[in-house]
PDB file of N, CA and C in Angstrom:
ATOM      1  N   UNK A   1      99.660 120.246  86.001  1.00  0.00           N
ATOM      2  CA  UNK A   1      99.427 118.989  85.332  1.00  0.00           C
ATOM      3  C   UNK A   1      99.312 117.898  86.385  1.00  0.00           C
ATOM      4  N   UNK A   2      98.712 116.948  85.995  1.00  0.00           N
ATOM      5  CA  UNK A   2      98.122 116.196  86.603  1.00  0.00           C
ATOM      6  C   UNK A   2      99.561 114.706  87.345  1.00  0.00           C
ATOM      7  N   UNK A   3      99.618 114.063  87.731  1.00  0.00           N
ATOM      8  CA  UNK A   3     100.873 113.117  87.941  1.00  0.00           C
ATOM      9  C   UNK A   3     100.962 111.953  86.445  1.00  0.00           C
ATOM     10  N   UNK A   4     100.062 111.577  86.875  1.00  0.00           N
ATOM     11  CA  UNK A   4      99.558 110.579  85.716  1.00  0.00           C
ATOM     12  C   UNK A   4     100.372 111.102  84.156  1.00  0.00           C
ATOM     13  N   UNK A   5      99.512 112.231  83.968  1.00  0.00           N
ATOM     14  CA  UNK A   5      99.938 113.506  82.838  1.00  0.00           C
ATOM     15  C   UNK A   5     101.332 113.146  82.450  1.00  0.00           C
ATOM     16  N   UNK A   6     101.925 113.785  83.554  1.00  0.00           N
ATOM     17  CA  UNK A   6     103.581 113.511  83.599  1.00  0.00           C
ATOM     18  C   UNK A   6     104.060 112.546  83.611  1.00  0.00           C
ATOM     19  N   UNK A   7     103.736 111.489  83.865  1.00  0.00           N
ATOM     20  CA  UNK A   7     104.595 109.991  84.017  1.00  0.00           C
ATOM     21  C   UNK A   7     103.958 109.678  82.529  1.00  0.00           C
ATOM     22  N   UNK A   8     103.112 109.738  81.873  1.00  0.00           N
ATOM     23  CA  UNK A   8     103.006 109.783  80.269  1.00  0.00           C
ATOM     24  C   UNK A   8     103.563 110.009  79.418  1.00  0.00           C
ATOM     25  N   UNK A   9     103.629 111.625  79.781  1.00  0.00           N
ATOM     26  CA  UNK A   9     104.781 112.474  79.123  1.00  0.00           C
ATOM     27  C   UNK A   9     105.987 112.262  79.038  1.00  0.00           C
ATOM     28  N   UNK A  10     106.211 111.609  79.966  1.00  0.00           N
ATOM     29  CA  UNK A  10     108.190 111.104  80.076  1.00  0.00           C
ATOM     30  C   UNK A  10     107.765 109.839  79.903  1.00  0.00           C
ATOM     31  N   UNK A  11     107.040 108.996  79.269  1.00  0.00           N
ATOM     32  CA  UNK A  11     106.888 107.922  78.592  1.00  0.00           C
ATOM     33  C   UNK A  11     107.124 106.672  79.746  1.00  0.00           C
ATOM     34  N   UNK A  12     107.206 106.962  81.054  1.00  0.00           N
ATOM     35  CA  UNK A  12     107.273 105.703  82.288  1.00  0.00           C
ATOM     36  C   UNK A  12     106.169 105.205  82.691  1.00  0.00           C
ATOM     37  N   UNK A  13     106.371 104.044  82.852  1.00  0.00           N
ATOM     38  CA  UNK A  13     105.610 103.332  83.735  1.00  0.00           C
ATOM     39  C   UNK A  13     105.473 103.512  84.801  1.00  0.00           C
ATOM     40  N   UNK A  14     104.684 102.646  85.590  1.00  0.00           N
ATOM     41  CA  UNK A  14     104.590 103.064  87.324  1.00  0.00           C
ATOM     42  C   UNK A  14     105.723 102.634  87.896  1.00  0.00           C
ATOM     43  N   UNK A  15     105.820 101.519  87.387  1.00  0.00           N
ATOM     44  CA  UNK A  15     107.567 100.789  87.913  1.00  0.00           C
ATOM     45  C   UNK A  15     108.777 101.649  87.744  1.00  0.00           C
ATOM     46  N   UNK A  16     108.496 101.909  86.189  1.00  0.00           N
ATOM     47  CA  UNK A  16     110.064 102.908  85.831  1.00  0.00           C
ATOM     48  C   UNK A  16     109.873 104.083  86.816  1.00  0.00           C
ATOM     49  N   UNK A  17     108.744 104.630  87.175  1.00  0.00           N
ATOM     50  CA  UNK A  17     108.939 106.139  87.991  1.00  0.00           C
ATOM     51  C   UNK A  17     109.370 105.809  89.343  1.00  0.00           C
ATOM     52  N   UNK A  18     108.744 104.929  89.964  1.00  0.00           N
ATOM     53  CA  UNK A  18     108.482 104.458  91.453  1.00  0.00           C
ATOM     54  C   UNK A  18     110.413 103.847  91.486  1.00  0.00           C
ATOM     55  N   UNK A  19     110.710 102.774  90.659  1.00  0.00           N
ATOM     56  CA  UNK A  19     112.633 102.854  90.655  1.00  0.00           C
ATOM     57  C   UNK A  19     113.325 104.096  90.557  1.00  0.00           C
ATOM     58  N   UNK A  20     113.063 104.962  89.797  1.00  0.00           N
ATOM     59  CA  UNK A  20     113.655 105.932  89.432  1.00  0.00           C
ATOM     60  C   UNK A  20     113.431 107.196  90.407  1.00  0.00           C
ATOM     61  N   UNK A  21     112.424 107.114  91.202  1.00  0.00           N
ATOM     62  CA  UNK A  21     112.508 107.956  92.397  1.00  0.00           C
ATOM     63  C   UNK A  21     112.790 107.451  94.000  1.00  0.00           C
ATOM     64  N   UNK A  22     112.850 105.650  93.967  1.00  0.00           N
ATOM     65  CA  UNK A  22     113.468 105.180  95.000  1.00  0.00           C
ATOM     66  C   UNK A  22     111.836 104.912  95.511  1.00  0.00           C
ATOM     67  N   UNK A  23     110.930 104.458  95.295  1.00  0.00           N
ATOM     68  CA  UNK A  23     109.806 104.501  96.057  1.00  0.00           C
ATOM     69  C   UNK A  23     108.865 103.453  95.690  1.00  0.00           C
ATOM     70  N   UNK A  24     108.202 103.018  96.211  1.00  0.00           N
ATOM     71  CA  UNK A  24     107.026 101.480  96.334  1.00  0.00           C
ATOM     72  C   UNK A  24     106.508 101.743  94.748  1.00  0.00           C
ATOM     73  N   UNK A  25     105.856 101.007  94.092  1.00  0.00           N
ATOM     74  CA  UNK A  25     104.941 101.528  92.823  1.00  0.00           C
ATOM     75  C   UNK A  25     103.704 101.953  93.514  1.00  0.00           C
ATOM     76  N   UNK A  26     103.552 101.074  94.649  1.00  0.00           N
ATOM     77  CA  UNK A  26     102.337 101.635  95.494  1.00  0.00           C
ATOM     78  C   UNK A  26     102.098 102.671  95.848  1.00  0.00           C
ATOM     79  N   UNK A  27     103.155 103.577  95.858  1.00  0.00           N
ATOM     80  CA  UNK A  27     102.644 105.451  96.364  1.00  0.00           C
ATOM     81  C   UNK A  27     102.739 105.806  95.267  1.00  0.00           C
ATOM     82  N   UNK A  28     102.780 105.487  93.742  1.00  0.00           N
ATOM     83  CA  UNK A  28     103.020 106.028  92.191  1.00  0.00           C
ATOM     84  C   UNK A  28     101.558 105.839  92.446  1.00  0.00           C
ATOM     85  N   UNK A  29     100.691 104.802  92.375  1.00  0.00           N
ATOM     86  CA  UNK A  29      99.223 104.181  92.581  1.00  0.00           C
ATOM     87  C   UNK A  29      98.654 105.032  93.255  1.00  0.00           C
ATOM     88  N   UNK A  30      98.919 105.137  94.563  1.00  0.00           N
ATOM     89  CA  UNK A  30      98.155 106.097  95.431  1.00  0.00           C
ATOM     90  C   UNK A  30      98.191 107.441  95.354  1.00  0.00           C
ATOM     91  N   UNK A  31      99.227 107.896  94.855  1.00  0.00           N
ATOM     92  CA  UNK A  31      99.194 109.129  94.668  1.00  0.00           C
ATOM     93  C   UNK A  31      98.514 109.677  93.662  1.00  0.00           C
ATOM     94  N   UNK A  32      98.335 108.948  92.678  1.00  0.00           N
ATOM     95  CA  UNK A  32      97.934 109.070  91.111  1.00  0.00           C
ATOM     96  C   UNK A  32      96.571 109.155  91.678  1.00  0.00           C
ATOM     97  N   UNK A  33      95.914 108.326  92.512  1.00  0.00           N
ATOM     98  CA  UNK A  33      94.480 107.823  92.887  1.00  0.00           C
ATOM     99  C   UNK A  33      93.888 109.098  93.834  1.00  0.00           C
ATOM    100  N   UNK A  34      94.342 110.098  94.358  1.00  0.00           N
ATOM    101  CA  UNK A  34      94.714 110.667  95.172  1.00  0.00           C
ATOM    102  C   UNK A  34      94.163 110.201  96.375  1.00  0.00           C
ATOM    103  N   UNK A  35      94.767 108.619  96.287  1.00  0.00           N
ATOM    104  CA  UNK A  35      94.350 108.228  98.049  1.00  0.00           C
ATOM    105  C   UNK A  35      95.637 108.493  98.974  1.00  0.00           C
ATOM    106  N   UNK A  36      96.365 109.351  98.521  1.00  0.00           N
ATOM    107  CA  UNK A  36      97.902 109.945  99.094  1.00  0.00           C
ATOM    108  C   UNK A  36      98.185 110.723  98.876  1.00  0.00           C
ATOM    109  N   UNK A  37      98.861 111.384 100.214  1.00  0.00           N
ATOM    110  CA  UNK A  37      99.652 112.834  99.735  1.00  0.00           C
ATOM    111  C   UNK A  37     101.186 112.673 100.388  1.00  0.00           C
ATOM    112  N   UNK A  38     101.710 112.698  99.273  1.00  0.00           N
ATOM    113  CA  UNK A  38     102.673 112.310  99.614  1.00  0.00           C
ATOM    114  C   UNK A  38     103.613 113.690 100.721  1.00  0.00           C
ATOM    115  N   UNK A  39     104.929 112.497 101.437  1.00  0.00           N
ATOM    116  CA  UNK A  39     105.639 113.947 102.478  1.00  0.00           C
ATOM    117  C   UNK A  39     106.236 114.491 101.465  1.00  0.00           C
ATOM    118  N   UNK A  40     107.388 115.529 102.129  1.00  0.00           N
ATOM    119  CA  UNK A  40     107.883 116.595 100.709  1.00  0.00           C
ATOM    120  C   UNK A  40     109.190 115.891 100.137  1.00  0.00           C
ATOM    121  N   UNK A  41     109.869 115.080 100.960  1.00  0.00           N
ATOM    122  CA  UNK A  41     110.851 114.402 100.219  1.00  0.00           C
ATOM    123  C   UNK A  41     110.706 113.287  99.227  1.00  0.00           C
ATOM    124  N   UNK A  42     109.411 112.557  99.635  1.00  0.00           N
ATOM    125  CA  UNK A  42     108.557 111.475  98.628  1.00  0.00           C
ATOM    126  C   UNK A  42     108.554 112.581  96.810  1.00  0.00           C
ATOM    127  N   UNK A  43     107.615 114.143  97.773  1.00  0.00           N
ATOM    128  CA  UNK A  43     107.329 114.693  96.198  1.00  0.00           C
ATOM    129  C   UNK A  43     108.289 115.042  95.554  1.00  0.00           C
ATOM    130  N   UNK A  44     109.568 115.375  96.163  1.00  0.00           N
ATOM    131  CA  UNK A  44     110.602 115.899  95.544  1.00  0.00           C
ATOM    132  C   UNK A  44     111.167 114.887  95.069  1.00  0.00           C
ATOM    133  N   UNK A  45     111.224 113.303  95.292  1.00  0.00           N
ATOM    134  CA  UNK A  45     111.848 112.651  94.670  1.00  0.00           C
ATOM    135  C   UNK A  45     111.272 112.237  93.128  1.00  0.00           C
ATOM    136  N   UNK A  46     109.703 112.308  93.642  1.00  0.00           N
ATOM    137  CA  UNK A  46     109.327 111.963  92.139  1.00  0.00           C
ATOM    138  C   UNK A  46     109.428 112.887  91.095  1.00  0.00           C
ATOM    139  N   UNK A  47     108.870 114.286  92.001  1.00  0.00           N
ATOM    140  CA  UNK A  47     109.469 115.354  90.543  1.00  0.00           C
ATOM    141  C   UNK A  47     110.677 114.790  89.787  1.00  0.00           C
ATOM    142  N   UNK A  48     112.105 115.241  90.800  1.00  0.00           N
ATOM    143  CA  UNK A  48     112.966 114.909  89.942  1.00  0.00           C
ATOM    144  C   UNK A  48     113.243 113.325  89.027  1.00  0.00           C
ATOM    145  N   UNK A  49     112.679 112.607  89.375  1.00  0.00           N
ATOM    146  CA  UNK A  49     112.818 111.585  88.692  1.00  0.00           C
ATOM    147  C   UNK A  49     111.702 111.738  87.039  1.00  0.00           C
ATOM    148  N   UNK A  50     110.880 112.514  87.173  1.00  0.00           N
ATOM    149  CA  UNK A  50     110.297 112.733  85.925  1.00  0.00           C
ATOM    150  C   UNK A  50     111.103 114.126  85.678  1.00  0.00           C
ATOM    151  N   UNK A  51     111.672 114.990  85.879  1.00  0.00           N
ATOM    152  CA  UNK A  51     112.342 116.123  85.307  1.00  0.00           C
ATOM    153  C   UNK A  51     111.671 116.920  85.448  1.00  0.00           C
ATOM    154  N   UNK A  52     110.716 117.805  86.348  1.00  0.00           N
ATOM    155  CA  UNK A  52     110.119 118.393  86.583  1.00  0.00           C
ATOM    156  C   UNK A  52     110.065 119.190  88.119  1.00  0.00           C
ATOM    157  N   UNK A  53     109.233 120.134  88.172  1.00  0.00           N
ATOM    158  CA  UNK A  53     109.162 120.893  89.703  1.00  0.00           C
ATOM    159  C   UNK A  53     108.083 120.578  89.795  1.00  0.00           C
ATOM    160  N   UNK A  54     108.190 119.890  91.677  1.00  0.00           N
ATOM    161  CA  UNK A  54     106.872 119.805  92.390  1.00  0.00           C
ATOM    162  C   UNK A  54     106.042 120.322  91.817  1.00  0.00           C
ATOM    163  N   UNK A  55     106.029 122.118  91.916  1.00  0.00           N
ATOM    164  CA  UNK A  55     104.938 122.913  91.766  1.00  0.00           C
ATOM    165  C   UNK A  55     104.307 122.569  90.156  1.00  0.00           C
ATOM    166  N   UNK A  56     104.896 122.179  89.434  1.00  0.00           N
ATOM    167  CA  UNK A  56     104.470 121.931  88.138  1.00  0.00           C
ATOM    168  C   UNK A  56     103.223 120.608  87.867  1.00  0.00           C
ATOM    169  N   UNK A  57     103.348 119.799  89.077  1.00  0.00           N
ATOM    170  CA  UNK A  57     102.620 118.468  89.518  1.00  0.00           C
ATOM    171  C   UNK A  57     101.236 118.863  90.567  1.00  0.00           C
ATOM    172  N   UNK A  58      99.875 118.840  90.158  1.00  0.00           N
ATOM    173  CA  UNK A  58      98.962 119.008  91.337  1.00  0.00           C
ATOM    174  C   UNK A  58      99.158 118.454  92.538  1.00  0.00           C
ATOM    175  N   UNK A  59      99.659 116.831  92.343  1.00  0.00           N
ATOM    176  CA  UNK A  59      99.448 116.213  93.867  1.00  0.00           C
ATOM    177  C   UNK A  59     100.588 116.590  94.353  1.00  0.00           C
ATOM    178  N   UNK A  60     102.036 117.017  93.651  1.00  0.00           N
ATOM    179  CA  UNK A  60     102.731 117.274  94.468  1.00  0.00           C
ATOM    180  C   UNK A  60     102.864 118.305  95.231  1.00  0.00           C
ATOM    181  N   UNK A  61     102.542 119.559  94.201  1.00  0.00           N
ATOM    182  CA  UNK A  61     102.787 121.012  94.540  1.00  0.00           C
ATOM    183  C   UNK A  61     102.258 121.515  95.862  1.00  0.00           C
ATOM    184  N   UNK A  62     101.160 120.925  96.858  1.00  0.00           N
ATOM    185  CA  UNK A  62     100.686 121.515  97.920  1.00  0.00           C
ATOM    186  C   UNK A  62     101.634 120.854  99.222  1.00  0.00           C
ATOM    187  N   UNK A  63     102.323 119.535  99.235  1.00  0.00           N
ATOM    188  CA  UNK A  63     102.782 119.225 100.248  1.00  0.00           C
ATOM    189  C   UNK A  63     104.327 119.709  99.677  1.00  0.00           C
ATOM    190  N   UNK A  64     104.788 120.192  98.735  1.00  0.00           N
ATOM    191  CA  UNK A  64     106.455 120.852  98.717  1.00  0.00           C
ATOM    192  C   UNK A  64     106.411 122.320  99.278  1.00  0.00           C
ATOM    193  N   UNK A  65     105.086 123.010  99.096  1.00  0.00           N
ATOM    194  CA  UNK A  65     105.120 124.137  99.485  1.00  0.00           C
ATOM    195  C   UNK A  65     104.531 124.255 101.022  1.00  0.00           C
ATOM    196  N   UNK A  66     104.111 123.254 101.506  1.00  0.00           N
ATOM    197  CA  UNK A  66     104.331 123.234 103.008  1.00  0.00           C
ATOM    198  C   UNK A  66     105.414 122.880 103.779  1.00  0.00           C
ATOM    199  N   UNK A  67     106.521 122.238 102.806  1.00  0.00           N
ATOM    200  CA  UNK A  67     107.660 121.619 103.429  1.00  0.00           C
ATOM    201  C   UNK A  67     107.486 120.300 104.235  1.00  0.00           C
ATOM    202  N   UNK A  68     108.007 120.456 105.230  1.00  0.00           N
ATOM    203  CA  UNK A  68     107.773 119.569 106.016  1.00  0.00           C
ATOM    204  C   UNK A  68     106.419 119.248 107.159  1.00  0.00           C
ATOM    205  N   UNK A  69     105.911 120.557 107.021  1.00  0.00           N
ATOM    206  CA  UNK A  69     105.151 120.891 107.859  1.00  0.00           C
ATOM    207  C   UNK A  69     103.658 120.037 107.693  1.00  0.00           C
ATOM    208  N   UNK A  70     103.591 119.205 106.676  1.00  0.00           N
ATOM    209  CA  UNK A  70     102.109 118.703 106.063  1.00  0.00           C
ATOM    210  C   UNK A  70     102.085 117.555 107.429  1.00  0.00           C
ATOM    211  N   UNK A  71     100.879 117.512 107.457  1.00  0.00           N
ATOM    212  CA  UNK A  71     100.496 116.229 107.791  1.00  0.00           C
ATOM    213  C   UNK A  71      99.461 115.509 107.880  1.00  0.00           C
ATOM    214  N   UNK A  72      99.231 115.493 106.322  1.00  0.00           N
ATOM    215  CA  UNK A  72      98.450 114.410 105.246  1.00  0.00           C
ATOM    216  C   UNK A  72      99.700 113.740 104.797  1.00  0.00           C
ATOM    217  N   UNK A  73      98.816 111.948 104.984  1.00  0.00           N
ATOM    218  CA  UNK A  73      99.187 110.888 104.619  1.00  0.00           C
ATOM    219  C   UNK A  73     100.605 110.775 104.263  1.00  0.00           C
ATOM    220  N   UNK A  74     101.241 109.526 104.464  1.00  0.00           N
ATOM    221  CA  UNK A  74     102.289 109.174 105.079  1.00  0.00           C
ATOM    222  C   UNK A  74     102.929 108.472 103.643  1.00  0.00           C
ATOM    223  N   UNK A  75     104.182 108.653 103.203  1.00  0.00           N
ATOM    224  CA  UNK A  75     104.816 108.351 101.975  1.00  0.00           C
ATOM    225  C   UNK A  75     106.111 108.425 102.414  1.00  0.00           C
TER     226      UNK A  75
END
């Protein structure tokens, strides 16, 4: 599913997700836009802040399963 998808689904805003995972609304924006990929602690924060696994999220699922090791764009 898509990010967007999910921040729907749990009924948040860009604000409520971006507070609720500790992060700018601006990487909720960019990431959604996919002008970002976020690092793996960025994706892991937003999963859990929508209740979900990375892997369950497109933009997240490719930089959690590289770990740390990505290095696309900076979050």
């Amino acid at each position: 599913m898509k990010l967007r998808e999910a921040r729907h689904n749990a009924f948040l805003s860009i604000r409520e997700l971006a507070s609720r995972a500790g992060v700018a609304p601006r990487t909720i924006v960019e990431v959604e836009a996919g002008r970002r990929v976020p690092y793996f602690v960025t994706a892991r924060k937003i999963a859990h802040a929508l209740g979900v696994e990375p892997r369950d999220i497109e933009e997240l699922a490719a930089r959690t399963a590289e770990g740390f090791e990505g290095k696309a764009g900076a979050t």
